[in-house]
PDB file of N, CA and C in Angstrom:
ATOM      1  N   UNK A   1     -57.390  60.116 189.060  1.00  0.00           N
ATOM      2  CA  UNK A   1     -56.531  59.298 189.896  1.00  0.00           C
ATOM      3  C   UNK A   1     -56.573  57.865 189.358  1.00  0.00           C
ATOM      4  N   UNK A   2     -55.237  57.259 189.715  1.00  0.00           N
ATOM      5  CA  UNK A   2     -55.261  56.146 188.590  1.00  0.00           C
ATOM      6  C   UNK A   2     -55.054  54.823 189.678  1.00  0.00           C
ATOM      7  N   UNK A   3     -56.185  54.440 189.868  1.00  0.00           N
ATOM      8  CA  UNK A   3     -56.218  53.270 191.136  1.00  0.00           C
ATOM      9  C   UNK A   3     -56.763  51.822 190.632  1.00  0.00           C
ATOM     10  N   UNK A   4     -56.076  50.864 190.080  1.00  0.00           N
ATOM     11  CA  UNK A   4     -56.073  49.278 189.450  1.00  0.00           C
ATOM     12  C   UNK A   4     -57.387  48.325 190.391  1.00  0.00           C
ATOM     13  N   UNK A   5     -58.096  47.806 189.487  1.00  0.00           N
ATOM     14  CA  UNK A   5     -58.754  46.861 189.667  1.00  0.00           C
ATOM     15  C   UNK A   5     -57.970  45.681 190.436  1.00  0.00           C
ATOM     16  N   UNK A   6     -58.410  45.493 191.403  1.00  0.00           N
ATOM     17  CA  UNK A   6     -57.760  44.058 192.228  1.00  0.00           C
ATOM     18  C   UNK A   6     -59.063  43.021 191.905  1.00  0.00           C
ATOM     19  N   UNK A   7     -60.265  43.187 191.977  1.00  0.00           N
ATOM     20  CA  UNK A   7     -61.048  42.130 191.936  1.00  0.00           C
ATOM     21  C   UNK A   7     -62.838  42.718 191.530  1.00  0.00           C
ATOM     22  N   UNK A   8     -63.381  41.515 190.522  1.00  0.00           N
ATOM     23  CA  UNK A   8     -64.699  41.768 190.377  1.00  0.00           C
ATOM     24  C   UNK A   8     -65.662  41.065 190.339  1.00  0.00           C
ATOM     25  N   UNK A   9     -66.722  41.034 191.073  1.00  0.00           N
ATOM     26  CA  UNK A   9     -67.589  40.457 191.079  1.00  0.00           C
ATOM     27  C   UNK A   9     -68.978  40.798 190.541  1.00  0.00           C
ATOM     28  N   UNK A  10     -69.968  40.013 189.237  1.00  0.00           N
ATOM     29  CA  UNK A  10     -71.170  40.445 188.956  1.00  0.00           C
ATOM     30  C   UNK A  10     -71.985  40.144 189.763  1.00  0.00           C
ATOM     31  N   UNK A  11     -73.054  41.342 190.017  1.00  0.00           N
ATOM     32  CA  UNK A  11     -74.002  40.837 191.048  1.00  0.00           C
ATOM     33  C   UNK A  11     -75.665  41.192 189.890  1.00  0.00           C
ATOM     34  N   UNK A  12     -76.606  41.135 191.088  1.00  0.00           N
ATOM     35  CA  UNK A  12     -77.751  41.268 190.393  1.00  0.00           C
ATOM     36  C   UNK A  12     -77.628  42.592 189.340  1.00  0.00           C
ATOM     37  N   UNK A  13     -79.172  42.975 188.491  1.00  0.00           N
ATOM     38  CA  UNK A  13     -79.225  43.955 187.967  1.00  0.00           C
ATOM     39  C   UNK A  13     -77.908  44.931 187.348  1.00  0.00           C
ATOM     40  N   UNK A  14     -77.258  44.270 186.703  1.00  0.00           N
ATOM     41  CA  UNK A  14     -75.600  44.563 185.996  1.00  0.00           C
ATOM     42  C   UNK A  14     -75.276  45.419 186.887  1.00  0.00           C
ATOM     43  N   UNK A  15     -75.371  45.199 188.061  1.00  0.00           N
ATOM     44  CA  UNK A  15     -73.931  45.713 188.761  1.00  0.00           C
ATOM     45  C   UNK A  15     -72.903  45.076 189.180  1.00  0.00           C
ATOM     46  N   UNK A  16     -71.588  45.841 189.191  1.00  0.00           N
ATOM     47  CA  UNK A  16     -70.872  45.003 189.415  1.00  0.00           C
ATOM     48  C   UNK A  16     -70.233  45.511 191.168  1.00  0.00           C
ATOM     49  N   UNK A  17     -69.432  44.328 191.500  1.00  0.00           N
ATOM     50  CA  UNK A  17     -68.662  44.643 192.767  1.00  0.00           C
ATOM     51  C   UNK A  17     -67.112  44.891 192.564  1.00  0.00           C
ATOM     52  N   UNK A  18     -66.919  45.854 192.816  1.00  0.00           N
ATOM     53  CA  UNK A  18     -65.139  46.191 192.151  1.00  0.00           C
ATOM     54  C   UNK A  18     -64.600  46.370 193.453  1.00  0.00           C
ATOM     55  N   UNK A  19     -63.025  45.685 194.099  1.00  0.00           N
ATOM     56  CA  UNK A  19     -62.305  45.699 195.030  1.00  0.00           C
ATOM     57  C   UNK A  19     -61.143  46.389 193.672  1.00  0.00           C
ATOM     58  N   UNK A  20     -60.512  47.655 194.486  1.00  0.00           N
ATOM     59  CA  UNK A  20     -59.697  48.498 193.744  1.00  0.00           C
ATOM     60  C   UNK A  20     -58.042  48.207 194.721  1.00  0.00           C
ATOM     61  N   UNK A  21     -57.304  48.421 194.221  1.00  0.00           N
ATOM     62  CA  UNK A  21     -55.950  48.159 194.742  1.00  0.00           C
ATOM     63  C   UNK A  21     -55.443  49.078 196.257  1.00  0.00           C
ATOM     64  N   UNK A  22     -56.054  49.869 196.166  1.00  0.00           N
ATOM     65  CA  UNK A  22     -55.821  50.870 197.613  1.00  0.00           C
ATOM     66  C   UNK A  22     -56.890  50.352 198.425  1.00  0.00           C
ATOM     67  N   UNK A  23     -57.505  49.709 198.282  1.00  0.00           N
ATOM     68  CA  UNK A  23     -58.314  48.589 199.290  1.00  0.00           C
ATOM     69  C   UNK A  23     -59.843  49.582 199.502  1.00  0.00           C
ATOM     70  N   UNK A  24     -60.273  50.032 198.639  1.00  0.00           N
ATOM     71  CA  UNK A  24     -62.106  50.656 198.632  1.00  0.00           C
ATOM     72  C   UNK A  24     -63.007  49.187 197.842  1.00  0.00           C
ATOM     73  N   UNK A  25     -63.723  49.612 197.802  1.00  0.00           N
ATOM     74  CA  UNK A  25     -64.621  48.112 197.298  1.00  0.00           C
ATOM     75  C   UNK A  25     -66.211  49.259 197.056  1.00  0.00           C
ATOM     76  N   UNK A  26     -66.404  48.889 195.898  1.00  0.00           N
ATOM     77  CA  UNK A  26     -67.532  49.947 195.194  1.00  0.00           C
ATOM     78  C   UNK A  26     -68.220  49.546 194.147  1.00  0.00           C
ATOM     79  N   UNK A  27     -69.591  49.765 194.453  1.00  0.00           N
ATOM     80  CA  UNK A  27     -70.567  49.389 193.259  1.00  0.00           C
ATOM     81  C   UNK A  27     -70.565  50.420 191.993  1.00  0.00           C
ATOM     82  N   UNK A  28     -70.212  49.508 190.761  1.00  0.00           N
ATOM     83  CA  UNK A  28     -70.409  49.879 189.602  1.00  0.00           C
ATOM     84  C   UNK A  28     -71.768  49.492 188.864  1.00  0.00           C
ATOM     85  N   UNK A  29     -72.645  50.534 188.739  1.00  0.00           N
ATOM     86  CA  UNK A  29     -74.355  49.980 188.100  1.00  0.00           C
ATOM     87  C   UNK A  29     -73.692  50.395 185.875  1.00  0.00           C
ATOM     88  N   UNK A  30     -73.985  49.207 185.629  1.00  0.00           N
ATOM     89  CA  UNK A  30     -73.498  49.130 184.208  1.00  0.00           C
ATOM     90  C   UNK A  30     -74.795  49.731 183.328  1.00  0.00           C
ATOM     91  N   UNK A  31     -75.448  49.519 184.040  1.00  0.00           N
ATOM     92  CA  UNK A  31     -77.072  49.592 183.437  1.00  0.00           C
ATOM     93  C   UNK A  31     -77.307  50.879 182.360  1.00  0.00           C
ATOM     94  N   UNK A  32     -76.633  52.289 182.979  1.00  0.00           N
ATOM     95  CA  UNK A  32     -77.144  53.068 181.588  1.00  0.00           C
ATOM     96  C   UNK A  32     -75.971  53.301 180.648  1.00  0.00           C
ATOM     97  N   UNK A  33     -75.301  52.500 180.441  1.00  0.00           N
ATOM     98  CA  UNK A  33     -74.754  52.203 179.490  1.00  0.00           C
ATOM     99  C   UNK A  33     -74.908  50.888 178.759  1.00  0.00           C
ATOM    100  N   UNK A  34     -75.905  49.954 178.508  1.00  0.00           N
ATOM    101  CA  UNK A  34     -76.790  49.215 178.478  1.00  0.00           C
ATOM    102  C   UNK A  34     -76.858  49.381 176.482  1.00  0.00           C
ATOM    103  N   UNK A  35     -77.331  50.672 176.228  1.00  0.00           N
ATOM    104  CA  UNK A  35     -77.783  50.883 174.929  1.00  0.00           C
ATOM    105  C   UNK A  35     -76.533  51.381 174.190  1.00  0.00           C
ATOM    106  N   UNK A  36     -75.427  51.315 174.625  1.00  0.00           N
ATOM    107  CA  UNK A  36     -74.133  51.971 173.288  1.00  0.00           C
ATOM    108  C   UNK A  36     -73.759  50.818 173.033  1.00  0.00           C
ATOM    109  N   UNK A  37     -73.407  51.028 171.625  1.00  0.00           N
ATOM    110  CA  UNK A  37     -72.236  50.508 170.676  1.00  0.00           C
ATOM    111  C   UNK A  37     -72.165  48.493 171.754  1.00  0.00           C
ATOM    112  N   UNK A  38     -70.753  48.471 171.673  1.00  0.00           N
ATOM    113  CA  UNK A  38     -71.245  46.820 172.231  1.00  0.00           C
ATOM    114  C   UNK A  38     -71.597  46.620 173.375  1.00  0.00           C
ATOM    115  N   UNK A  39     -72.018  47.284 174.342  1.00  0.00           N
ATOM    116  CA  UNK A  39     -71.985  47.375 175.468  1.00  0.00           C
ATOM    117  C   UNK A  39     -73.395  46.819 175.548  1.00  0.00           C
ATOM    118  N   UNK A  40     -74.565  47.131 174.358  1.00  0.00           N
ATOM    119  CA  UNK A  40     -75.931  46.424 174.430  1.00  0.00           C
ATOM    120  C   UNK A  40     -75.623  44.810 174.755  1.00  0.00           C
ATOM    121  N   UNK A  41     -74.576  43.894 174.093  1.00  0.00           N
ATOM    122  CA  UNK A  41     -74.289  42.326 174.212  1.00  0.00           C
ATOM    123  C   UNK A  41     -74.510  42.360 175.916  1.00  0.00           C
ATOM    124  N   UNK A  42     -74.060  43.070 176.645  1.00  0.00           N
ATOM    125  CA  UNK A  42     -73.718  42.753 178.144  1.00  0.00           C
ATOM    126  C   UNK A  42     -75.297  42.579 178.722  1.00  0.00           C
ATOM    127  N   UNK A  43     -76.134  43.039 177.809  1.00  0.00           N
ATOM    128  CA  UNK A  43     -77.428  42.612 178.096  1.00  0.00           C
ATOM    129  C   UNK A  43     -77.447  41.124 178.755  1.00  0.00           C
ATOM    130  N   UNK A  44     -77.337  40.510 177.967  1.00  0.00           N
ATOM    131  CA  UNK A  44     -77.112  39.065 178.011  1.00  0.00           C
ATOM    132  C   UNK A  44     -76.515  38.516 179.669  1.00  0.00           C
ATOM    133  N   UNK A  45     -76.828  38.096 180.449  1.00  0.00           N
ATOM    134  CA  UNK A  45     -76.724  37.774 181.907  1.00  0.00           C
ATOM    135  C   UNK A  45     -75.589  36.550 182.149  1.00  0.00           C
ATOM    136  N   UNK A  46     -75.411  35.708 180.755  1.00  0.00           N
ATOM    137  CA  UNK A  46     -74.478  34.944 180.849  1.00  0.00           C
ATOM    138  C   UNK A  46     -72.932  35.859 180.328  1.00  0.00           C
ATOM    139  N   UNK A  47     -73.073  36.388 179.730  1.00  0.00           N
ATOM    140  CA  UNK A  47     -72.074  37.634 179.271  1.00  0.00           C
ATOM    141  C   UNK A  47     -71.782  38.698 180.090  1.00  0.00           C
ATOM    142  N   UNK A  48     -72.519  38.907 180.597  1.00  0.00           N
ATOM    143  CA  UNK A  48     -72.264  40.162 182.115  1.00  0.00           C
ATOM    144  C   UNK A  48     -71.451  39.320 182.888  1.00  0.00           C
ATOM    145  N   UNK A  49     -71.844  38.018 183.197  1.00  0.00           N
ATOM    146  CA  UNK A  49     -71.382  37.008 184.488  1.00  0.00           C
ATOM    147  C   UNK A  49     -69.676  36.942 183.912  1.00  0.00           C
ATOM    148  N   UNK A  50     -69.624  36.826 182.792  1.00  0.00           N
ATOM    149  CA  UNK A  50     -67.948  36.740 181.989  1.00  0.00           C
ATOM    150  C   UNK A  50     -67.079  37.738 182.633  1.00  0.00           C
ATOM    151  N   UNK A  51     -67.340  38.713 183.030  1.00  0.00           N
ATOM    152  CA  UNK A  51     -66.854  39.755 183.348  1.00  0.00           C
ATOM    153  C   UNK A  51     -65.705  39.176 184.378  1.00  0.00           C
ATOM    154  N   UNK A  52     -64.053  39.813 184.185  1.00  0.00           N
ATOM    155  CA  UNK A  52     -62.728  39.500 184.774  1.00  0.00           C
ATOM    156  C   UNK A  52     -62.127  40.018 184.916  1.00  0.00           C
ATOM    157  N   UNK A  53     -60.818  39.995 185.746  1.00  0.00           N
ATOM    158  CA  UNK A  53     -59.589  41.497 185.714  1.00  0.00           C
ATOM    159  C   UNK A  53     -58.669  41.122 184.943  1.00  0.00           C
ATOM    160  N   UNK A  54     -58.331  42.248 183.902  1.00  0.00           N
ATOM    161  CA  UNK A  54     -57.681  41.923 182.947  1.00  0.00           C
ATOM    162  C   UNK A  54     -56.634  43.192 183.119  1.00  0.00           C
ATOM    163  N   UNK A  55     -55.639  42.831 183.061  1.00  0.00           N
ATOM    164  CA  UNK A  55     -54.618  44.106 183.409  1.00  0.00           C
ATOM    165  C   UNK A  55     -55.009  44.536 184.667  1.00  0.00           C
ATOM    166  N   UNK A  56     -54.602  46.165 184.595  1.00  0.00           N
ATOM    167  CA  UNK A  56     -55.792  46.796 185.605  1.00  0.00           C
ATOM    168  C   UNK A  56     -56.830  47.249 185.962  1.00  0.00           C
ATOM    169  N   UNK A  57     -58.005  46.628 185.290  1.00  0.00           N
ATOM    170  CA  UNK A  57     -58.957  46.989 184.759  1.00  0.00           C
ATOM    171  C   UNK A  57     -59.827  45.825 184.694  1.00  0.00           C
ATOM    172  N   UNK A  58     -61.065  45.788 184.091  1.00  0.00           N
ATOM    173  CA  UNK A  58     -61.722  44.503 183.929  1.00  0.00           C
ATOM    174  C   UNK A  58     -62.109  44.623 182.504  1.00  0.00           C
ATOM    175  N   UNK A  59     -62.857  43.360 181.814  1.00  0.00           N
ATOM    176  CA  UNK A  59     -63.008  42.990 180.683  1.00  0.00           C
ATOM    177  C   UNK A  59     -63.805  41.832 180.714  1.00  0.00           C
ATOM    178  N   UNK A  60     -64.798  41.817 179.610  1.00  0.00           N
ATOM    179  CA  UNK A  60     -65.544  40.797 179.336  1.00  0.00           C
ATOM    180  C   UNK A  60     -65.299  40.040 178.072  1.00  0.00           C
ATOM    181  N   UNK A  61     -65.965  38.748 177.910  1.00  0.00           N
ATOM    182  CA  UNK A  61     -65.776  37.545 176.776  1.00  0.00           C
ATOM    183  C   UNK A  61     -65.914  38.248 175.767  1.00  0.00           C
ATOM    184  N   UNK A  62     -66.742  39.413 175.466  1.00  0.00           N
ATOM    185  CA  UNK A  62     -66.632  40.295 174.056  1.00  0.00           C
ATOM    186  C   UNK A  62     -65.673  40.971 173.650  1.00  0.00           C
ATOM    187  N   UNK A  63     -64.709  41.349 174.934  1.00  0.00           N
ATOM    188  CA  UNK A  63     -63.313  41.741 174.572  1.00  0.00           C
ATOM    189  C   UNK A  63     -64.221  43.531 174.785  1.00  0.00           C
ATOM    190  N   UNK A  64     -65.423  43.745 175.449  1.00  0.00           N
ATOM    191  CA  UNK A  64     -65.479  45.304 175.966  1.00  0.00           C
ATOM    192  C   UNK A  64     -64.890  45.432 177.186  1.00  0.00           C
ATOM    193  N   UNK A  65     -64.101  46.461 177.653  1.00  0.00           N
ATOM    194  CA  UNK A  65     -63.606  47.072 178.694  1.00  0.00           C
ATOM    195  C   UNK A  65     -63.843  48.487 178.931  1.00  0.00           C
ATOM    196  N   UNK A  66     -63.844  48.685 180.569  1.00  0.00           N
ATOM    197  CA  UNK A  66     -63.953  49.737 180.873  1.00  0.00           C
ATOM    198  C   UNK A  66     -62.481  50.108 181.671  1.00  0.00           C
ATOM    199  N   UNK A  67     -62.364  51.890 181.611  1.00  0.00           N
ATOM    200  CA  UNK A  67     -61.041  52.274 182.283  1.00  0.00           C
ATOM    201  C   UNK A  67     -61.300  51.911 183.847  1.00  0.00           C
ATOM    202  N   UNK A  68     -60.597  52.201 184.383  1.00  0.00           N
ATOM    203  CA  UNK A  68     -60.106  52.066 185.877  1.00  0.00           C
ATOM    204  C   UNK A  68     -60.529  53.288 186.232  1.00  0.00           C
ATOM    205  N   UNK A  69     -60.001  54.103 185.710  1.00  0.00           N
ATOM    206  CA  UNK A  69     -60.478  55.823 186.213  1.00  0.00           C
ATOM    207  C   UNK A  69     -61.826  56.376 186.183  1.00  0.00           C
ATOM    208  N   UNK A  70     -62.134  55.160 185.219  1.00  0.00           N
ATOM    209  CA  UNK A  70     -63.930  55.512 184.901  1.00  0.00           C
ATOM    210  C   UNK A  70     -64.527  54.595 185.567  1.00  0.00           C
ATOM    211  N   UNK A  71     -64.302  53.817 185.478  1.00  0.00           N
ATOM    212  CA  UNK A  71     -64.799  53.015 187.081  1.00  0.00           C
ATOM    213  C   UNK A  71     -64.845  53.135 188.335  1.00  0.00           C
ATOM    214  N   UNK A  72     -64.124  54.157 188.974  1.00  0.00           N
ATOM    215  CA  UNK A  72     -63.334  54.095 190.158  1.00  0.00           C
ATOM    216  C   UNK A  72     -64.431  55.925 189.990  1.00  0.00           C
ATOM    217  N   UNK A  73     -64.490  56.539 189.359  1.00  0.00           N
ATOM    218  CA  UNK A  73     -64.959  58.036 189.496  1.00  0.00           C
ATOM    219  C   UNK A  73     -66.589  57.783 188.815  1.00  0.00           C
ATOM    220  N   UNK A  74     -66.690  56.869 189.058  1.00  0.00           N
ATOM    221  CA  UNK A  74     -68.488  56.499 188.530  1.00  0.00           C
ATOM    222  C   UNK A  74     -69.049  55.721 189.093  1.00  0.00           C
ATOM    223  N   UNK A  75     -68.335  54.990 190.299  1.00  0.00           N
ATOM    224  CA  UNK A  75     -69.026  53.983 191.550  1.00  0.00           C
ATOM    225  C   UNK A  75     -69.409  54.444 192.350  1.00  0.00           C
ATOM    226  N   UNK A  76     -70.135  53.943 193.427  1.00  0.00           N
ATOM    227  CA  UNK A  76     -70.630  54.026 195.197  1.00  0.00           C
ATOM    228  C   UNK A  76     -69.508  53.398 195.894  1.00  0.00           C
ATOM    229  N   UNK A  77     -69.364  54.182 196.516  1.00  0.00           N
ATOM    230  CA  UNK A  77     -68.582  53.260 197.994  1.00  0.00           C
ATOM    231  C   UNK A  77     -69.213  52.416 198.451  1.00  0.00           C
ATOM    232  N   UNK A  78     -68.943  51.135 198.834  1.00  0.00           N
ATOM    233  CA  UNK A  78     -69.635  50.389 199.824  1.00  0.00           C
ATOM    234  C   UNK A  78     -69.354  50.813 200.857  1.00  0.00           C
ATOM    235  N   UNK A  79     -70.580  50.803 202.070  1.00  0.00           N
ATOM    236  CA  UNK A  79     -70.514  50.730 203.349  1.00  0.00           C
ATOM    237  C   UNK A  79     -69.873  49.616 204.158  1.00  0.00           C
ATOM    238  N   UNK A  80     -68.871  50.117 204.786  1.00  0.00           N
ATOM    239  CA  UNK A  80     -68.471  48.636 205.880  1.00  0.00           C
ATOM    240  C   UNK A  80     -69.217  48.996 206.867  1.00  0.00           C
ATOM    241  N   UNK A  81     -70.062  47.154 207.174  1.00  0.00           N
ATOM    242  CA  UNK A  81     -70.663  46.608 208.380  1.00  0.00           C
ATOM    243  C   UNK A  81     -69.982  47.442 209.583  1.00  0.00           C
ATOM    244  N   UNK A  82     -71.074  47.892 210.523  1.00  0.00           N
ATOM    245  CA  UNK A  82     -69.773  47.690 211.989  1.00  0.00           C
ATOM    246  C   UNK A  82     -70.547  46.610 213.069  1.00  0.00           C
ATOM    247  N   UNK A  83     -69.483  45.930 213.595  1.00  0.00           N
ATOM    248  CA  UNK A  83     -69.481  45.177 214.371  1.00  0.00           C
ATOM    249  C   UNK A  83     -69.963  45.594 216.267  1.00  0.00           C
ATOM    250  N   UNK A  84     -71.000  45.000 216.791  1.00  0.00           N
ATOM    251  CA  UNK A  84     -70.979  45.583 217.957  1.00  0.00           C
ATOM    252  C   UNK A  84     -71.453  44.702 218.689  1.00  0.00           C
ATOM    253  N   UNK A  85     -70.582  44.670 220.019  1.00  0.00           N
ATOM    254  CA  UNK A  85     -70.993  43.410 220.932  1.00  0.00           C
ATOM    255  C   UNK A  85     -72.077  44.080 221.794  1.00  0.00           C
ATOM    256  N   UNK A  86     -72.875  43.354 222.310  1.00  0.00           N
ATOM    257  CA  UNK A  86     -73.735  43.232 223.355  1.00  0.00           C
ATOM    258  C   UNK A  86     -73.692  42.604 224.384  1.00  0.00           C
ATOM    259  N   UNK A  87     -74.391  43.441 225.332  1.00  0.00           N
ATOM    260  CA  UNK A  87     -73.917  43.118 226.908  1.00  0.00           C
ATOM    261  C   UNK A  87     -74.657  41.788 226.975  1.00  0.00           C
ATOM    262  N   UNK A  88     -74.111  40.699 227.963  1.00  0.00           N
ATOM    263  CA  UNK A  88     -75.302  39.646 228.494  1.00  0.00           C
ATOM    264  C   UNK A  88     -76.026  40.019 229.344  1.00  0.00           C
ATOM    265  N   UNK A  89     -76.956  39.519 228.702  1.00  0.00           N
ATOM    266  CA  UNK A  89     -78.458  39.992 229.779  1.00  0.00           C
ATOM    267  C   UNK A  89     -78.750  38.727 230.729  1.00  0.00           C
ATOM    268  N   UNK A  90     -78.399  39.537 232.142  1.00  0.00           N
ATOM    269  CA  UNK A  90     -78.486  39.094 233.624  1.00  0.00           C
ATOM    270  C   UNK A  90     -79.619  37.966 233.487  1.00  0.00           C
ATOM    271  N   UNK A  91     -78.864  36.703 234.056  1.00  0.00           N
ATOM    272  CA  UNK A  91     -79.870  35.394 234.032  1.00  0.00           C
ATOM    273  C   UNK A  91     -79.732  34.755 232.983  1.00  0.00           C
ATOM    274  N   UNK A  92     -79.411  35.169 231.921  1.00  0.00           N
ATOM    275  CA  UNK A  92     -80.093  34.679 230.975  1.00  0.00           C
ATOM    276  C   UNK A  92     -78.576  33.621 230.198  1.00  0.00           C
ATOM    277  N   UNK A  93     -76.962  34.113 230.908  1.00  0.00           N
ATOM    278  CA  UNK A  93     -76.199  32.557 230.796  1.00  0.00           C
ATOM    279  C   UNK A  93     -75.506  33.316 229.790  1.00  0.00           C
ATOM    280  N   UNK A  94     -74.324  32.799 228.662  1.00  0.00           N
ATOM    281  CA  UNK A  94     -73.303  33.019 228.018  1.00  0.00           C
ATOM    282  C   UNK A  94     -73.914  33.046 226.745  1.00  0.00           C
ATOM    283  N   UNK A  95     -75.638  32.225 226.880  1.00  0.00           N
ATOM    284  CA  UNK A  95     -75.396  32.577 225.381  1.00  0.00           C
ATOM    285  C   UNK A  95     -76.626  33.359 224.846  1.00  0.00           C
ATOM    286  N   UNK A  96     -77.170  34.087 225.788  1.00  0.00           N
ATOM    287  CA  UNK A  96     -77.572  35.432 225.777  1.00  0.00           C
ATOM    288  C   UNK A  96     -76.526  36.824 224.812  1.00  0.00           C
ATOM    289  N   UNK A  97     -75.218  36.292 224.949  1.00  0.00           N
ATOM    290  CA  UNK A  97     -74.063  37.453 224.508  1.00  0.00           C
ATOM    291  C   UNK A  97     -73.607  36.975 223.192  1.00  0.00           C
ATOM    292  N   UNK A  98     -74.023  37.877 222.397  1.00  0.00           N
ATOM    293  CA  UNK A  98     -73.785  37.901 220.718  1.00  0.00           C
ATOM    294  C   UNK A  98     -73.546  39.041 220.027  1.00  0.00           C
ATOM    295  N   UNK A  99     -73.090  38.718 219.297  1.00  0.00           N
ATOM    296  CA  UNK A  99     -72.905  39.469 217.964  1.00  0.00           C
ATOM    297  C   UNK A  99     -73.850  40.079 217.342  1.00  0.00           C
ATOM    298  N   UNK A 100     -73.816  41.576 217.137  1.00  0.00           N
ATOM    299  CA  UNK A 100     -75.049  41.668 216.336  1.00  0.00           C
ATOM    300  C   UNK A 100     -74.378  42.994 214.984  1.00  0.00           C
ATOM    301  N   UNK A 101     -75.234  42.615 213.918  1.00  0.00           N
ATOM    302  CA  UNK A 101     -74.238  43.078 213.088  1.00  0.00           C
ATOM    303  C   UNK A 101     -75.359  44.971 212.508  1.00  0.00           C
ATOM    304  N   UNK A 102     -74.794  45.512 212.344  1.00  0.00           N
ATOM    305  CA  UNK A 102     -75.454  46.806 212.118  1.00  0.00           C
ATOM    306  C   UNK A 102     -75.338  47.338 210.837  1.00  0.00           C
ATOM    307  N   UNK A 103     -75.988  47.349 209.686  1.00  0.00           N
ATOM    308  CA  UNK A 103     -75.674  47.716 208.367  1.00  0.00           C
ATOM    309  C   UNK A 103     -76.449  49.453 208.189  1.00  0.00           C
ATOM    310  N   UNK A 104     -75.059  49.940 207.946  1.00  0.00           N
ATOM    311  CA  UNK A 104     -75.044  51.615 207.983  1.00  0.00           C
ATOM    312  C   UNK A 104     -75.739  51.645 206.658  1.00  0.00           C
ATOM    313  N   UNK A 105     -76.263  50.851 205.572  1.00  0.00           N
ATOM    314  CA  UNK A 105     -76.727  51.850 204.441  1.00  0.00           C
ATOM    315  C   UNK A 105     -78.218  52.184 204.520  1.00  0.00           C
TER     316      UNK A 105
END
């Protein structure tokens, strides 16, 4: 399935954060591909950080790219947060009642 890079972000430990055009958002770990051909340069943490959307797809300052299809069929889904209010607790005034955020992973 052929679904375009909208946006990327490098995060720690060469992974990256990929927002895809049908609106999923999924971790790409670059890491064992680390040892091929040029893909060893991405070692380099200022060179990983280069990383951009180029077409539909992304690309780094070395001019290596990966497909979309191989990106998109070799990531994690991110989990979306869910949001859940809480009751105010009796006595305790308006600002007893908050937000509290619940992370499903």
């Amino acid at each position: 399935m052929y679904i375009p890079v909208k946006s990327v972000k490098p995060l720690e430990e060469h992974k990256l954060q990929i927002k895809f055009t049908n609106g999923e958002e999924k971790i790409f770990d670059l890491t064992p591909y680390l040892t091929i051909g040029k893909f060893v340069e991405l070692r380099d943490v200022r060179l990983f950080n280069s990383v951009t959307v180029k077409f539909d797809s992304i690309e780094w300052s070395n001019h290596v790219d990966i497909d979309p299809e191989f990106l998109y069929a070799h990531s994690v889904t991110v989990k979306p947060r869910i949001f859940k209010r809480v009751s105010p607790v009796r006595g305790k005034g308006v600002a007893a009642s908050k937000l509290l955020i619940k992370d499903r992973r």
